[in-house]
C-alpha atoms as a PDB file:
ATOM      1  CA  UNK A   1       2.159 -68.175 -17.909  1.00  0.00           C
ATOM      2  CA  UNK A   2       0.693 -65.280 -19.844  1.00  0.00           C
ATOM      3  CA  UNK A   3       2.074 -66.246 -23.767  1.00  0.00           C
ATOM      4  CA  UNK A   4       1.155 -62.538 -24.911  1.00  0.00           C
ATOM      5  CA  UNK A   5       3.939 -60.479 -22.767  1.00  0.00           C
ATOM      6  CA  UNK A   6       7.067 -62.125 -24.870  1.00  0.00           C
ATOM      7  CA  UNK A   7       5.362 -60.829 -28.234  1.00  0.00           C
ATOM      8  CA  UNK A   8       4.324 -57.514 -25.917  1.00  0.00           C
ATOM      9  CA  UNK A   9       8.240 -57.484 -25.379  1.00  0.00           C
ATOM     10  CA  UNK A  10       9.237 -57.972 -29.062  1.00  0.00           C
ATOM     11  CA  UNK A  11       7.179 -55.284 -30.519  1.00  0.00           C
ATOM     12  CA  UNK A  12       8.310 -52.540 -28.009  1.00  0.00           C
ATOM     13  CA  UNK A  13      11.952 -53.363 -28.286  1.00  0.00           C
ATOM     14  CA  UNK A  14      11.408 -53.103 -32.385  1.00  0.00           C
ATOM     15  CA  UNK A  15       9.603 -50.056 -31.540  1.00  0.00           C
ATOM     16  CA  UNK A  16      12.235 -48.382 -29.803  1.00  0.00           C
ATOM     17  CA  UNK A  17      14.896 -49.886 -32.682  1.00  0.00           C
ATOM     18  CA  UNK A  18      12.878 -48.583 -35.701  1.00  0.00           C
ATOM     19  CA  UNK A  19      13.039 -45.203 -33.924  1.00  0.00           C
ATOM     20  CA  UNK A  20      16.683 -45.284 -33.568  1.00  0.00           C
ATOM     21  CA  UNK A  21      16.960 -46.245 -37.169  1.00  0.00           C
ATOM     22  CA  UNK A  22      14.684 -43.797 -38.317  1.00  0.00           C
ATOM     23  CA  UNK A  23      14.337 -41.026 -36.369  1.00  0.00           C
ATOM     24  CA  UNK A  24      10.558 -38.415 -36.292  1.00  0.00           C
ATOM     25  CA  UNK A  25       8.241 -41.775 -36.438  1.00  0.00           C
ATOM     26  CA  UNK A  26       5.868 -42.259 -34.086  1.00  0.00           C
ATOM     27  CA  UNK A  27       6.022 -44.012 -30.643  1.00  0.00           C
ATOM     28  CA  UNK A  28       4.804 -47.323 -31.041  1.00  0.00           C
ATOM     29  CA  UNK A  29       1.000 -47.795 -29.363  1.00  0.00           C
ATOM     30  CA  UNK A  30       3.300 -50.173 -26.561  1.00  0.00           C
ATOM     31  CA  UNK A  31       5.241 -47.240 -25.384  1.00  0.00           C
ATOM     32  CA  UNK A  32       2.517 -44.660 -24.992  1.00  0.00           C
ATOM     33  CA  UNK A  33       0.939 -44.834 -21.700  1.00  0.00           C
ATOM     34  CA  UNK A  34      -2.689 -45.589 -21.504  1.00  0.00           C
ATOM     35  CA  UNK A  35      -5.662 -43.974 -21.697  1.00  0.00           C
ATOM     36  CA  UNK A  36      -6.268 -44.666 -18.264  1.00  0.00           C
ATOM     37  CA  UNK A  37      -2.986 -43.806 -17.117  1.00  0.00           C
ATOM     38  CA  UNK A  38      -3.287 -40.347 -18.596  1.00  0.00           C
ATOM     39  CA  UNK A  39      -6.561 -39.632 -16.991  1.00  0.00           C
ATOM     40  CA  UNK A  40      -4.906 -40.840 -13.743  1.00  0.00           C
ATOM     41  CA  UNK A  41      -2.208 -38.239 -13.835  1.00  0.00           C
ATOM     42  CA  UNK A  42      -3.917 -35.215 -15.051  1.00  0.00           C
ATOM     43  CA  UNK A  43      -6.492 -36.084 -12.141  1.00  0.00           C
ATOM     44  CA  UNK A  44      -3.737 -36.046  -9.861  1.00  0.00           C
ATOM     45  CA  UNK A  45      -2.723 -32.988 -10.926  1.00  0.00           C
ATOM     46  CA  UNK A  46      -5.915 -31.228 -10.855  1.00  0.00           C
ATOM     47  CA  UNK A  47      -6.424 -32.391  -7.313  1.00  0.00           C
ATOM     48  CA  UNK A  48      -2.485 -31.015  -6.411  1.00  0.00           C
ATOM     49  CA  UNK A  49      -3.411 -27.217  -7.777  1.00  0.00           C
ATOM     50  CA  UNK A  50      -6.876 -28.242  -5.409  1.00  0.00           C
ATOM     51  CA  UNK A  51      -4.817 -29.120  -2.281  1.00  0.00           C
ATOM     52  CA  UNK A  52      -2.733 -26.218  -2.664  1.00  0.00           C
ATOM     53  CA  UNK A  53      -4.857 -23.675  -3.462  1.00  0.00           C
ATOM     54  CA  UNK A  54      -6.371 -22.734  -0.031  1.00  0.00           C
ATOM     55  CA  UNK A  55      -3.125 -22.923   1.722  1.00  0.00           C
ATOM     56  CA  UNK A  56      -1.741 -19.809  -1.155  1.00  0.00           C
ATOM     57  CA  UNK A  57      -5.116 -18.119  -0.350  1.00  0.00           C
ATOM     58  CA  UNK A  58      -4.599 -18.300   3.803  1.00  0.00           C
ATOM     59  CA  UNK A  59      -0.731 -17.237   2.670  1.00  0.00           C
ATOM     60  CA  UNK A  60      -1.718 -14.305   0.478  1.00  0.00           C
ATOM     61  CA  UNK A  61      -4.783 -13.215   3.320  1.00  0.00           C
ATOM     62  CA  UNK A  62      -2.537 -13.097   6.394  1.00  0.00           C
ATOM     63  CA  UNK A  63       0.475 -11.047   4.224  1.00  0.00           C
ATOM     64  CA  UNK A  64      -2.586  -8.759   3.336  1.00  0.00           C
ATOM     65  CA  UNK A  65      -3.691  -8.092   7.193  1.00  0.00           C
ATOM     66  CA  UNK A  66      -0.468  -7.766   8.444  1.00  0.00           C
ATOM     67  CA  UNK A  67       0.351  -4.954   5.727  1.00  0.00           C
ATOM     68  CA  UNK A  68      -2.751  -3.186   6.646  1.00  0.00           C
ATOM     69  CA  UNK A  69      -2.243  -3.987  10.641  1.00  0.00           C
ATOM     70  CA  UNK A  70       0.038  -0.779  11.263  1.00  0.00           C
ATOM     71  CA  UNK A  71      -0.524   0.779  14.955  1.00  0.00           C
ATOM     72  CA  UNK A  72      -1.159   4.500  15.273  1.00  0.00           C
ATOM     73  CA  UNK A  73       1.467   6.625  16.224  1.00  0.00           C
ATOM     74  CA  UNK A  74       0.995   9.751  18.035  1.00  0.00           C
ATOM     75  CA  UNK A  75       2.554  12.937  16.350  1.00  0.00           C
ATOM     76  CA  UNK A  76       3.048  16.448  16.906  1.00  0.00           C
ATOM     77  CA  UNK A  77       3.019  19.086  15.182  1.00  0.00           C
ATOM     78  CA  UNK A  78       4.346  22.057  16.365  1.00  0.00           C
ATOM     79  CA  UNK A  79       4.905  25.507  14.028  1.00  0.00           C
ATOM     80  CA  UNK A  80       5.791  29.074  14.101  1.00  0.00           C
ATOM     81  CA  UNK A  81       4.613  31.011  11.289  1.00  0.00           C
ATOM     82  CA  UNK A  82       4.698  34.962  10.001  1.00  0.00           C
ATOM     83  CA  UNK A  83       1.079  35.589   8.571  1.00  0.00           C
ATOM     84  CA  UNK A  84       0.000  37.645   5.627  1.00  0.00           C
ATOM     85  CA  UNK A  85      -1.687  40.171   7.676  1.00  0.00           C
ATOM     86  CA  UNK A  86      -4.936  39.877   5.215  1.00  0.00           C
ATOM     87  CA  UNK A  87      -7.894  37.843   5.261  1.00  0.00           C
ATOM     88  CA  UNK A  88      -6.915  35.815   2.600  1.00  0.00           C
ATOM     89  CA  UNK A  89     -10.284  33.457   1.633  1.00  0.00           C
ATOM     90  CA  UNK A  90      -9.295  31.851  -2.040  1.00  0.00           C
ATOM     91  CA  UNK A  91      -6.839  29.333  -1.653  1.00  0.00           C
ATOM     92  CA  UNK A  92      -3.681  31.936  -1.655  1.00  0.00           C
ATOM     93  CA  UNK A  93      -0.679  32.067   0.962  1.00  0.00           C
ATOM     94  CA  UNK A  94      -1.865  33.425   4.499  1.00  0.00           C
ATOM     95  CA  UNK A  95       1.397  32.671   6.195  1.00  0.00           C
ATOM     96  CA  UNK A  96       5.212  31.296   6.154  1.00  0.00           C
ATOM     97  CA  UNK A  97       6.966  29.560   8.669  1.00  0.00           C
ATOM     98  CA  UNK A  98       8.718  26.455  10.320  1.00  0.00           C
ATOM     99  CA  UNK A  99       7.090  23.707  11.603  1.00  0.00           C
ATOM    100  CA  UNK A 100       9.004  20.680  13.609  1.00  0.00           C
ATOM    101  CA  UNK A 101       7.242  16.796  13.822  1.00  0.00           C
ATOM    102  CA  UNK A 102       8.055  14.453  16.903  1.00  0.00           C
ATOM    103  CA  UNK A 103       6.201  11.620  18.024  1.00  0.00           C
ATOM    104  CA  UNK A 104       5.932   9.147  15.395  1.00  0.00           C
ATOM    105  CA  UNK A 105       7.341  10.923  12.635  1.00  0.00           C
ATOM    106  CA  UNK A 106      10.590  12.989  13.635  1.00  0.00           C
ATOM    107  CA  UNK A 107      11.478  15.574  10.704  1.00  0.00           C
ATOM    108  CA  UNK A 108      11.391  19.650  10.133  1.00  0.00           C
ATOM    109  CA  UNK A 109      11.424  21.859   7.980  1.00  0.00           C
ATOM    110  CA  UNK A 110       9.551  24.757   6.192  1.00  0.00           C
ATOM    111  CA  UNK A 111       5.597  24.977   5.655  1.00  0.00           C
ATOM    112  CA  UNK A 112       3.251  27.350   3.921  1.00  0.00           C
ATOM    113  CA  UNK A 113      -0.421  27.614   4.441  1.00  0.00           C
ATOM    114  CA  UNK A 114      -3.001  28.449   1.908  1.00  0.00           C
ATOM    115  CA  UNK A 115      -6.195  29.263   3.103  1.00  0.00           C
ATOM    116  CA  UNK A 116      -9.763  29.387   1.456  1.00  0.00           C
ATOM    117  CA  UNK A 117     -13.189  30.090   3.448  1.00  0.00           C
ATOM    118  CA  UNK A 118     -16.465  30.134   2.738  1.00  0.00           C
ATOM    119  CA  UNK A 119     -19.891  30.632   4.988  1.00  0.00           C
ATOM    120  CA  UNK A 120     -19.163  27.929   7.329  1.00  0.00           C
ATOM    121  CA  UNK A 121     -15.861  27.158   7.529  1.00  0.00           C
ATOM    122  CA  UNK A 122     -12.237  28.087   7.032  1.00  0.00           C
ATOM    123  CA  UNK A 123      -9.778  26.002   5.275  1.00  0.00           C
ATOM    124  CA  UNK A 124      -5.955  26.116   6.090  1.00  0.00           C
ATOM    125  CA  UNK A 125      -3.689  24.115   3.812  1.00  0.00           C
ATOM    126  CA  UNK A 126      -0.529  23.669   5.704  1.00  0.00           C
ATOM    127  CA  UNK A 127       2.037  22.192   3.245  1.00  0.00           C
ATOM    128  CA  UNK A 128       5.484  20.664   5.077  1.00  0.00           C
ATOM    129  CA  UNK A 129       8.331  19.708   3.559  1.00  0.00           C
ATOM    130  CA  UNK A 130      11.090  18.051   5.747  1.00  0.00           C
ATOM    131  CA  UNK A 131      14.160  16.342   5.072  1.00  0.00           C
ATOM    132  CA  UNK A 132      12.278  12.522   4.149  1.00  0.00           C
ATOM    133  CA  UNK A 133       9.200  14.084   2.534  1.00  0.00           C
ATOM    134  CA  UNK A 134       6.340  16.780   1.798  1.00  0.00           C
ATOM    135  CA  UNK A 135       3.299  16.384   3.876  1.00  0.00           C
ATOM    136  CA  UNK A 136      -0.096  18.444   3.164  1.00  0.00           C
ATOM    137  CA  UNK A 137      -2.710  18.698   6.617  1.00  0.00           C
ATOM    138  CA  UNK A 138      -5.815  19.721   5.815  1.00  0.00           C
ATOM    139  CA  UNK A 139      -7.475  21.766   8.903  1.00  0.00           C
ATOM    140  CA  UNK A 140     -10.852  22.297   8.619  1.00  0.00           C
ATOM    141  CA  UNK A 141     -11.700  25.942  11.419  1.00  0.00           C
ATOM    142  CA  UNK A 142     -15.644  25.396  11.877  1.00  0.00           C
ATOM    143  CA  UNK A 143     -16.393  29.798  11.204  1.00  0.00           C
ATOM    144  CA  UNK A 144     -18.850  29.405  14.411  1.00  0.00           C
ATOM    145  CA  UNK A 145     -15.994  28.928  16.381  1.00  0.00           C
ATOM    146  CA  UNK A 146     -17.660  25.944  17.794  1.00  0.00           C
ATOM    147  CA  UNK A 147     -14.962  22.655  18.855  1.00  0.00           C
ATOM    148  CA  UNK A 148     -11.689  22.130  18.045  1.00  0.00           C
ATOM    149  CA  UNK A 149     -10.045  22.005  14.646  1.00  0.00           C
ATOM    150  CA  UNK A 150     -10.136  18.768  13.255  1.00  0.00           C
ATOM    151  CA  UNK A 151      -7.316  18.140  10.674  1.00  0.00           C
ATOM    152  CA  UNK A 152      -6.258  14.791   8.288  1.00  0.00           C
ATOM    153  CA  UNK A 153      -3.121  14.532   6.388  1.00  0.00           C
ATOM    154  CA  UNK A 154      -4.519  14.631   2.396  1.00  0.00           C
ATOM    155  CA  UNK A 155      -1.318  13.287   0.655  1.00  0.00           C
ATOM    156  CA  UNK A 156       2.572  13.063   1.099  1.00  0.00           C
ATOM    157  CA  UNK A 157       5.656  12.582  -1.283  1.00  0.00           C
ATOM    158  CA  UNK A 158       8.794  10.242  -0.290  1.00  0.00           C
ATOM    159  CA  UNK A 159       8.842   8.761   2.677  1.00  0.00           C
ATOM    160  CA  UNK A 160       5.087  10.138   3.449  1.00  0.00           C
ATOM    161  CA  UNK A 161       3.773   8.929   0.212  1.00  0.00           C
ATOM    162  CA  UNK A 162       1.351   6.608   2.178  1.00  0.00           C
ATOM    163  CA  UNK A 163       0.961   8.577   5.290  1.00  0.00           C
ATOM    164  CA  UNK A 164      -2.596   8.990   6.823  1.00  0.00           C
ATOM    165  CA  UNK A 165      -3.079  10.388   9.919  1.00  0.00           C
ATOM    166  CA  UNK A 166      -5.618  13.063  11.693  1.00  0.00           C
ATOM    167  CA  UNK A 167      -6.217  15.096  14.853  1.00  0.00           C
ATOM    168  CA  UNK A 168      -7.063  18.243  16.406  1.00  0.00           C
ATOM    169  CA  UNK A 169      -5.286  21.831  16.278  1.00  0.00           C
ATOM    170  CA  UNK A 170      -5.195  22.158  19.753  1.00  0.00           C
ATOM    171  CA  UNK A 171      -3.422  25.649  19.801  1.00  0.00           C
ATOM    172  CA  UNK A 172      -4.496  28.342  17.440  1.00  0.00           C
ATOM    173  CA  UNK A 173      -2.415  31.414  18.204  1.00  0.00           C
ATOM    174  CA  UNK A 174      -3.224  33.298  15.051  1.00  0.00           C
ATOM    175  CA  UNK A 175      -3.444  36.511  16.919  1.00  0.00           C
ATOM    176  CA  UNK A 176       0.502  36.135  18.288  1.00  0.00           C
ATOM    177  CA  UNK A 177       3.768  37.912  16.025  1.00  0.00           C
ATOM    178  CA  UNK A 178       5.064  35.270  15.317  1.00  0.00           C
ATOM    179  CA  UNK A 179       1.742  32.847  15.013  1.00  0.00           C
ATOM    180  CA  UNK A 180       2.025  29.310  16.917  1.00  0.00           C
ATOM    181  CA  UNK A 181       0.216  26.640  15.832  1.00  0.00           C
ATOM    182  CA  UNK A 182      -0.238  23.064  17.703  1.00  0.00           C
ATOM    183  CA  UNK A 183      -1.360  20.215  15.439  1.00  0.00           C
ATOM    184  CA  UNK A 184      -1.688  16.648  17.976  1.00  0.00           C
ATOM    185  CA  UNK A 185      -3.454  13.339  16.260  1.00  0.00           C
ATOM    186  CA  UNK A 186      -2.388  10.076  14.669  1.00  0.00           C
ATOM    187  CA  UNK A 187       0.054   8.815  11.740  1.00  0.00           C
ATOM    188  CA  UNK A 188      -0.072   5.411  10.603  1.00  0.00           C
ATOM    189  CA  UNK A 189       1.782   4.280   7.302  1.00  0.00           C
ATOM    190  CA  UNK A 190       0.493   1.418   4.953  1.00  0.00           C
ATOM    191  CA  UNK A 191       3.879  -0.340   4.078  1.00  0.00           C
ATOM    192  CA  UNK A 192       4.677  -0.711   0.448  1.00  0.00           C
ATOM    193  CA  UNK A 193       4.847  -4.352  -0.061  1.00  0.00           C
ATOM    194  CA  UNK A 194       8.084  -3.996  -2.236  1.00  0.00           C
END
């Protein structure tokens, strides 16, 4: 029989009764766990925030790839537009019009191109604005006439705000009264991850 636990036992229980009497003194060295015992559960903590810290990282990577995993859509573009009648080749308006967007995106509404050129190519700024949004294509009319029209979508407002897409004007009917104008390509939207 171990005679050092029953004086063990007295001291903690006048520990704990001195406290009650007078409150703000120390703990008693009995009541305070051990050095050892302290070391023991800020290990196990540290190995916890170890054990759980790859399984937040595979969380936080697969959110991440499935936000930027958005198919392409095919779009449309399809608009009728009264031109300026003039060359214009710094950045002013060169037309007016209506343009309509099926496919992925389905909206309409008014557009206006701006159109700069230089030596080697033509640039037409065709600005959209529908019911959920503005978008602005960028078409980029190679001056050698060589290839189709590539064109990208440079920014949107709304619902567009994080629109990308691109393509190829596939009909260029500048010559017509009214002008037609075929954009087909590719919209995909990165999700917000509100």
């Amino acid at each position: 029989m171990n005679r050092r636990q029953p004086t063990r036992m007295r001291n903690a229980l006048a520990a704990r009764t001195d406290r009650i009497r007078h409150p703000g003194t120390c703990i008693s060295q009995a009541l305070r766990p051990s050095h050892k015992k302290l070391k023991m559960r800020q290990r196990n903590v540290v190995l916890s925030l170890a054990a759980a810290a790859p399984v937040v990282a595979v969380l936080i990577s697969s959110c991440a790839s499935a936000a930027q995993h958005v198919p392409d859509r095919n779009l449309t573009v399809q608009c009728t537009e009264t031109l300026t009648g003039q060359d214009v080749t710094d950045g002013g308006v060169s037309g007016t019009g209506h343009c309509t967007l099926t496919g992925g995106l389905h909206d309409s509404g008014p557009t206006t191109d701006y159109r700069t050129q230089n030596s080697t190519a033509i640039l037409i700024r065709r600005v959209v604005t529908g019911a959920n949004g503005t978008i602005t294509f960028l078409i980029t009319i190679n001056t050698a006439g060589t290839g189709a029209a590539p064109w990208t979508i440079t920014s949107g407002t709304k619902t567009y705000a994080k629109l990308h897409g691109r393509g190829y004007q596939v009909v260029d009917n500048y010559t017509d009264s009214p002008a037609t104008f075929v954009l087909k390509g590719t919209v995909s939207q990165i999700p917000s991850l509100n």
